[in-house]
C-alpha atoms as a PDB file:
ATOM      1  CA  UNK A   1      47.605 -36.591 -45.698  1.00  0.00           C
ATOM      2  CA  UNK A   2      44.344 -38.222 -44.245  1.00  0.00           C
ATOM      3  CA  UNK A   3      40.996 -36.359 -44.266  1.00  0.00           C
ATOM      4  CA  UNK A   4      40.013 -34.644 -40.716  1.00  0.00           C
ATOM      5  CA  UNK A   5      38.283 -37.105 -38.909  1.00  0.00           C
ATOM      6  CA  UNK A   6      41.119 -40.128 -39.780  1.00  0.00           C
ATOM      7  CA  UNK A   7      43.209 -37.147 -38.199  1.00  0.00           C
ATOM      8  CA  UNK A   8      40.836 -36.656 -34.882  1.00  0.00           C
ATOM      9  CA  UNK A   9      40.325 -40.302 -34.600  1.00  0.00           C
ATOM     10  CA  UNK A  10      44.315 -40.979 -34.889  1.00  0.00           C
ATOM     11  CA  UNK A  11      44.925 -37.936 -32.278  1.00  0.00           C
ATOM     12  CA  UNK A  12      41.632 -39.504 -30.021  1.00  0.00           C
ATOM     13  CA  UNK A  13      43.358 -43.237 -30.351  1.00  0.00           C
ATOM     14  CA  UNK A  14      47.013 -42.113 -29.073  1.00  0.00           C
ATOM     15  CA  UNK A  15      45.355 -40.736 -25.361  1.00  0.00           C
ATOM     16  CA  UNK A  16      44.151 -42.881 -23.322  1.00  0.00           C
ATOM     17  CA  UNK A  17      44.135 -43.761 -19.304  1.00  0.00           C
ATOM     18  CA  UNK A  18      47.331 -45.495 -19.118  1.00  0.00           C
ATOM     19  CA  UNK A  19      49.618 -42.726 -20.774  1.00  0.00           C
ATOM     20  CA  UNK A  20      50.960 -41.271 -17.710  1.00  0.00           C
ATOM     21  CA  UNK A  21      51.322 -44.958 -15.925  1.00  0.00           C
ATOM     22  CA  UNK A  22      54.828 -45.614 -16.737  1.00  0.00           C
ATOM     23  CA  UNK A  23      56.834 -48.182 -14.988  1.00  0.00           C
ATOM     24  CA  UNK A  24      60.493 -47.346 -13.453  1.00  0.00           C
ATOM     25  CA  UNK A  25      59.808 -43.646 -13.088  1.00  0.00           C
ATOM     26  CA  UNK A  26      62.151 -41.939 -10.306  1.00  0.00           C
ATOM     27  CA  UNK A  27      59.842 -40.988  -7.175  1.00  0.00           C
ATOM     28  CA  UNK A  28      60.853 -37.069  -7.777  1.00  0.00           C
ATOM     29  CA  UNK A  29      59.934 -37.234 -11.352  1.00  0.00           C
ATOM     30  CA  UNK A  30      56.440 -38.956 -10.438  1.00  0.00           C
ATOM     31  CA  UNK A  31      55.840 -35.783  -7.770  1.00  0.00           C
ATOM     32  CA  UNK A  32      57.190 -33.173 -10.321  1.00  0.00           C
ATOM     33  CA  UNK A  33      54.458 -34.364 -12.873  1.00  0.00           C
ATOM     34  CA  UNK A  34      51.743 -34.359 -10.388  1.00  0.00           C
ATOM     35  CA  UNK A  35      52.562 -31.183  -9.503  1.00  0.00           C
ATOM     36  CA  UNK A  36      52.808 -29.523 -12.854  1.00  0.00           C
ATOM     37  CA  UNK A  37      50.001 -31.295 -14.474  1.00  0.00           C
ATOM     38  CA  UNK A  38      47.223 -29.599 -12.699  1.00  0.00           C
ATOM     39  CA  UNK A  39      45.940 -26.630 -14.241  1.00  0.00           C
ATOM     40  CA  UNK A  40      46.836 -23.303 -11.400  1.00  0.00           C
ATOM     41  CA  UNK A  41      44.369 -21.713  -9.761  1.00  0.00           C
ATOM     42  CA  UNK A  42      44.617 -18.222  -9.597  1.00  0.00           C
ATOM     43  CA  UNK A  43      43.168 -17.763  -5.898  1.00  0.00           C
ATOM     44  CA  UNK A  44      43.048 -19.478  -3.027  1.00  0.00           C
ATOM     45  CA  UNK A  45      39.391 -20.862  -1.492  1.00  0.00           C
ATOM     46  CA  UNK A  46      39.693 -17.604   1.332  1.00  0.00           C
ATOM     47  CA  UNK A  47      40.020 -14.926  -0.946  1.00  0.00           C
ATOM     48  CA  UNK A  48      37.214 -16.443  -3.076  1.00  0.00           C
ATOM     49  CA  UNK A  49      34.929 -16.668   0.420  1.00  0.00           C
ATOM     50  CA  UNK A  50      36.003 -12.797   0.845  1.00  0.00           C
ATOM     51  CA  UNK A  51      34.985 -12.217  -2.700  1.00  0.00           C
ATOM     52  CA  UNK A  52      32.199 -13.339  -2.650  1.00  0.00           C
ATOM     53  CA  UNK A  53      30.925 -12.024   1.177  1.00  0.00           C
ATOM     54  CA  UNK A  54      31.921  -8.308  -0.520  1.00  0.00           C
ATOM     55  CA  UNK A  55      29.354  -9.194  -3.284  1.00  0.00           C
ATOM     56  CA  UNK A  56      26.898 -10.375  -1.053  1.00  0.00           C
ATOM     57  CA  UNK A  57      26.809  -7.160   0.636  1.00  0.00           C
ATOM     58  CA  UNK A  58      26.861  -5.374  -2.320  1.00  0.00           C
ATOM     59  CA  UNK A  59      23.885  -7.107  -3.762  1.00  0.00           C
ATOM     60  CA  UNK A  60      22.194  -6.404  -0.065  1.00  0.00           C
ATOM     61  CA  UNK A  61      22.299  -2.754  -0.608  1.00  0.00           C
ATOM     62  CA  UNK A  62      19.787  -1.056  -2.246  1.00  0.00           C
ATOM     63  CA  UNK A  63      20.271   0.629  -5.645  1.00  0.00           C
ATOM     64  CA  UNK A  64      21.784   4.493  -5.349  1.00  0.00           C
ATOM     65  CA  UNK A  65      18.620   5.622  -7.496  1.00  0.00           C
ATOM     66  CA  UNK A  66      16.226   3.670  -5.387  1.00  0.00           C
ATOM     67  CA  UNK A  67      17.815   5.035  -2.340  1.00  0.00           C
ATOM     68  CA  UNK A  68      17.526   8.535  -3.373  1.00  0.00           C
ATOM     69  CA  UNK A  69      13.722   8.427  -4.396  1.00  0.00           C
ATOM     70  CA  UNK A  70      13.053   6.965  -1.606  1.00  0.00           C
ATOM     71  CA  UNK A  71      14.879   9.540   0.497  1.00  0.00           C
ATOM     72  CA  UNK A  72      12.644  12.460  -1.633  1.00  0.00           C
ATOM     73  CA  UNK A  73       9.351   9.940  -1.164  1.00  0.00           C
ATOM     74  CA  UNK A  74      10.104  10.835   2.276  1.00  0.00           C
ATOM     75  CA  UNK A  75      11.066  14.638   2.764  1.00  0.00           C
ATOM     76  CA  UNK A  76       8.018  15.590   0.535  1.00  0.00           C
ATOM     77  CA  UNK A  77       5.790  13.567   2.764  1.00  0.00           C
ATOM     78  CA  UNK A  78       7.069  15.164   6.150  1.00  0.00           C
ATOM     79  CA  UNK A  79       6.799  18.540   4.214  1.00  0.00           C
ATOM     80  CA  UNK A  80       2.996  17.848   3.457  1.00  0.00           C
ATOM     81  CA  UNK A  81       3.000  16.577   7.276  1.00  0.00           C
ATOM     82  CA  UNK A  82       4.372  19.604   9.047  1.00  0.00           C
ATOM     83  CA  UNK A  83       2.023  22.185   6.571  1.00  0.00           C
ATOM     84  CA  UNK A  84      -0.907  19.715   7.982  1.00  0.00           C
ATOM     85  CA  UNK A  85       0.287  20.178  11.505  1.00  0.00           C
ATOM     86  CA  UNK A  86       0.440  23.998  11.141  1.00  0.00           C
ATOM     87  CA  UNK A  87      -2.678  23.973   9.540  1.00  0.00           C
ATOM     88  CA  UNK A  88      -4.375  22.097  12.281  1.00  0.00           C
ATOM     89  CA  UNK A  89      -2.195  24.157  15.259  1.00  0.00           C
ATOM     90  CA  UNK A  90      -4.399  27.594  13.302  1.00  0.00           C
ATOM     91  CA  UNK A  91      -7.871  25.529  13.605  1.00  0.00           C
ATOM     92  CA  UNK A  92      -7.417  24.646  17.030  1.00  0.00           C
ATOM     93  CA  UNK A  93      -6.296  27.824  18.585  1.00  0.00           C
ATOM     94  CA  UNK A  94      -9.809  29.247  17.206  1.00  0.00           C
ATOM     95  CA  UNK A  95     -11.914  30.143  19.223  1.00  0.00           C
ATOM     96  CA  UNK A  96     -15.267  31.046  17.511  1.00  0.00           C
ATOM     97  CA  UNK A  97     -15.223  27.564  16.472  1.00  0.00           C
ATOM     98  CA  UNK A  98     -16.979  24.437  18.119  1.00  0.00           C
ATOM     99  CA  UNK A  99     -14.512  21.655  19.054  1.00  0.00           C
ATOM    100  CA  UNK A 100     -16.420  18.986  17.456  1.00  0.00           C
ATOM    101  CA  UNK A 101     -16.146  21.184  13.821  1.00  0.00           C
ATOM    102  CA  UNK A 102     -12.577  21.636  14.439  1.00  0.00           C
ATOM    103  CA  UNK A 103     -11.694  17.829  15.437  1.00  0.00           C
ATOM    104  CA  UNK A 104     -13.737  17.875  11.968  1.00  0.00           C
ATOM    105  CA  UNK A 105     -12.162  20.048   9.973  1.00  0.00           C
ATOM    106  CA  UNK A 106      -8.500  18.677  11.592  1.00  0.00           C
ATOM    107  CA  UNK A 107      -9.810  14.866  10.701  1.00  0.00           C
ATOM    108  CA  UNK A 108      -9.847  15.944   7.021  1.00  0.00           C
ATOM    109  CA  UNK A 109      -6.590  17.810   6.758  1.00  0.00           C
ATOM    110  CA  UNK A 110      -4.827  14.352   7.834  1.00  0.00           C
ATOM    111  CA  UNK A 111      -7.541  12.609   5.205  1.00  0.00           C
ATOM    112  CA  UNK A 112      -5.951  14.942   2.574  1.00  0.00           C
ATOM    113  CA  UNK A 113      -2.294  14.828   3.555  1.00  0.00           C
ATOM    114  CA  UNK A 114      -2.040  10.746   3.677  1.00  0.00           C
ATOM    115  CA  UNK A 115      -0.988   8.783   0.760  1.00  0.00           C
ATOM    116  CA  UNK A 116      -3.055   7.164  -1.102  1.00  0.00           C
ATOM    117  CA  UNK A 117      -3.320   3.379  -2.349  1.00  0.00           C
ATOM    118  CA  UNK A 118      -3.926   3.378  -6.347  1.00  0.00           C
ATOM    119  CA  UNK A 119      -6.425   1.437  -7.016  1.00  0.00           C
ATOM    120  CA  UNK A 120      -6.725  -1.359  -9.971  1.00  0.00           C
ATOM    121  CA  UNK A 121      -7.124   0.510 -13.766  1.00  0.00           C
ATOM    122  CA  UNK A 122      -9.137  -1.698 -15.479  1.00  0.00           C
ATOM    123  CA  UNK A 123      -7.913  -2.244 -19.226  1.00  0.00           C
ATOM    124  CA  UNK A 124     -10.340  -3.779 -21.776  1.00  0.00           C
ATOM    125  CA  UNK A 125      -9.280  -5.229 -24.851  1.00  0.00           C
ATOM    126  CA  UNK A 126     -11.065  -5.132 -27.882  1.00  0.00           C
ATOM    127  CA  UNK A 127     -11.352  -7.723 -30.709  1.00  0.00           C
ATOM    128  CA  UNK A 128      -7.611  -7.646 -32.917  1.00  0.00           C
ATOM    129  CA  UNK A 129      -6.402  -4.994 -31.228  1.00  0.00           C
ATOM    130  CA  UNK A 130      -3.286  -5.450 -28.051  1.00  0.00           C
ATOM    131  CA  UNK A 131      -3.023  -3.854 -24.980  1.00  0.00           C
ATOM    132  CA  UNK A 132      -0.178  -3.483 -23.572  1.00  0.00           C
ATOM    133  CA  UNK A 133      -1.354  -3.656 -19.582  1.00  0.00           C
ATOM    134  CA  UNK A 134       1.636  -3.063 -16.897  1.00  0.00           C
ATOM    135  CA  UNK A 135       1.404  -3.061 -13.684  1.00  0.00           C
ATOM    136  CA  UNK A 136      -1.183  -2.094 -11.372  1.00  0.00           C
ATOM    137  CA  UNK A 137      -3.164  -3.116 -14.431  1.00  0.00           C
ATOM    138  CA  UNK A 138      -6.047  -5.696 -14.585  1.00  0.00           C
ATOM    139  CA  UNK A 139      -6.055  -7.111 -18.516  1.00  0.00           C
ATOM    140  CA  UNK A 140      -9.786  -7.685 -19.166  1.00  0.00           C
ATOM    141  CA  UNK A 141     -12.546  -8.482 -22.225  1.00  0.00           C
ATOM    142  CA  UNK A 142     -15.400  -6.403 -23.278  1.00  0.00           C
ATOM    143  CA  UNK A 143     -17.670  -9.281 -21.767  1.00  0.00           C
ATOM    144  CA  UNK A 144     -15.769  -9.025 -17.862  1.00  0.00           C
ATOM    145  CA  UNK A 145     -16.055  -5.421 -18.359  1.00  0.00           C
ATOM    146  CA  UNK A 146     -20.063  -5.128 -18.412  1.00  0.00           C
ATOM    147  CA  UNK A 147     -20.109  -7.754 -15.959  1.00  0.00           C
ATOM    148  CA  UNK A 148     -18.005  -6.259 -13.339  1.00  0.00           C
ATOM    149  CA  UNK A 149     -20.005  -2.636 -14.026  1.00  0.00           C
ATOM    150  CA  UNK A 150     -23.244  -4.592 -13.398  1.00  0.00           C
ATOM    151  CA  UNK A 151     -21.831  -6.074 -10.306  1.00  0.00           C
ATOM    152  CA  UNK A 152     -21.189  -2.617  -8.875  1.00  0.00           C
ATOM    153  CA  UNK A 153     -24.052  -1.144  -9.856  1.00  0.00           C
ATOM    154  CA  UNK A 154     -26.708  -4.091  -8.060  1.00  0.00           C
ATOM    155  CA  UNK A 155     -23.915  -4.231  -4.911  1.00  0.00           C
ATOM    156  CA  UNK A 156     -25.426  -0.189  -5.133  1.00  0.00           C
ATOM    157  CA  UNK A 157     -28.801  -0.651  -6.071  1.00  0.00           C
ATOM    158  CA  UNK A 158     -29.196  -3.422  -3.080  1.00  0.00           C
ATOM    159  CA  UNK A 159     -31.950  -2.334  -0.437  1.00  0.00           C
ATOM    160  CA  UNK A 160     -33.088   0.433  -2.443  1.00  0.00           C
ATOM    161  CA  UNK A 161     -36.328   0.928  -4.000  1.00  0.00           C
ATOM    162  CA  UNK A 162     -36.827   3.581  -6.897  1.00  0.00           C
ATOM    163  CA  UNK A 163     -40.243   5.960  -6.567  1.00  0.00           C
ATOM    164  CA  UNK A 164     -43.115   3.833  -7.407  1.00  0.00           C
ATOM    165  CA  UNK A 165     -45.610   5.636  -9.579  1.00  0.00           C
ATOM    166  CA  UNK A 166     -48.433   4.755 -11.499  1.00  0.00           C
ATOM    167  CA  UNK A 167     -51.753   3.300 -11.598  1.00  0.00           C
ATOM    168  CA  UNK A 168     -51.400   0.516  -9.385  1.00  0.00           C
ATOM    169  CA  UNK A 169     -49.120   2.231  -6.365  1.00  0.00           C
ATOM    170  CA  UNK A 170     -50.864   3.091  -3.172  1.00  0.00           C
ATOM    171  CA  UNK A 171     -47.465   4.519  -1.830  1.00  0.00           C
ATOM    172  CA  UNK A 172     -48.645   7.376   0.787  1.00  0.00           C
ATOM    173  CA  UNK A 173     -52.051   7.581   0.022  1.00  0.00           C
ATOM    174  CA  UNK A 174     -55.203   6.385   1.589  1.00  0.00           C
ATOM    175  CA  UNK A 175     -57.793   4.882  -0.299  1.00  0.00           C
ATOM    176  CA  UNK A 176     -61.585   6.566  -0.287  1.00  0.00           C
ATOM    177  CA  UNK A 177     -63.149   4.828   2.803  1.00  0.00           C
ATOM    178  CA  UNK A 178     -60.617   3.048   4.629  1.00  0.00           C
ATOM    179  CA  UNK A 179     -59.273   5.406   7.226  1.00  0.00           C
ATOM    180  CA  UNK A 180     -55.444   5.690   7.607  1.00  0.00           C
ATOM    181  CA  UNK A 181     -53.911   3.644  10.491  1.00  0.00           C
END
């Protein structure tokens, strides 16, 4: 017959914005069309609303998993709390012991028990090889590695003086002659 575009183009050329405009059309025929012609909707706008307020308050609740871990997070942490408590009910019912050594001893039980914060790993990459770094990661190069050492080490260092020895230090001692002050 004709190739496929002649075909699209003749199927393209017979719609157009006037088709359904006919002239002398009974008034219940015009309705009927306009009716039928829509495409159906299979729900209403208030069943979508209570569709989608159901999935709201799905997505609001946390997962079953994270839920759970959470929930054992917690009973192993009032565990450690109440052996801490009975711990620090033994100490204080001593009474051989001073009460400044026990609020000691009872301030380092609850240092023990508490959680704490991990703190940044430091991963350094090295010259063609990846790293894969996560989280709780910091991604550094050899270079930032030796830099941040050497900033720790002189934030330690500061105020402090090593032993002076040799020839010319006169640190604690008093030269022939001069008396000491």
């Amino acid at each position: 017959m004709l190739t496929k575009k002649q075909r699209e183009q003749m199927l393209d050329d017979a719609y157009n914005k006037y088709m359904f405009h006919d002239e002398g059309l009974p008034k219940w025929f015009l309705d009927e069309e306009k009716r039928h012609r829509q495409p159906i909707k299979p729900v209403t706008k208030e069943e979508i609303a209570a569709m989608r307020a159901q999935f709201k308050e799905i997505d609001a609740r946390p997962a079953k998993k994270v839920a759970e871990a959470k929930a054992r997070k917690k009973r192993v942490a009032l565990r450690k709390l109440e052996k801490v408590r009975k711990k620090a009910n033994s100490i204080s019912d001593q009474a051989d012991i001073s009460d400044r050594s026990k609020t000691k001893m009872i301030e380092q039980l609850y240092k023990k028990a508490t959680p704490k914060k991990p703190e940044k790993e430091y991963v350094v990459a090295k010259k063609g090889v990846q790293v894969k770094a996560g989280k709780g990661k910091v991604l550094v190069d050899r270079r930032m590695k030796k830099d941040t050492r050497k900033h720790g080490m002189s934030k330690q260092a500061k105020g402090k003086k090593g032993k002076q020895k040799g020839k010319g230090s006169m640190k604690g001692k008093v030269k022939k002659g001069n008396k000491a002050p």
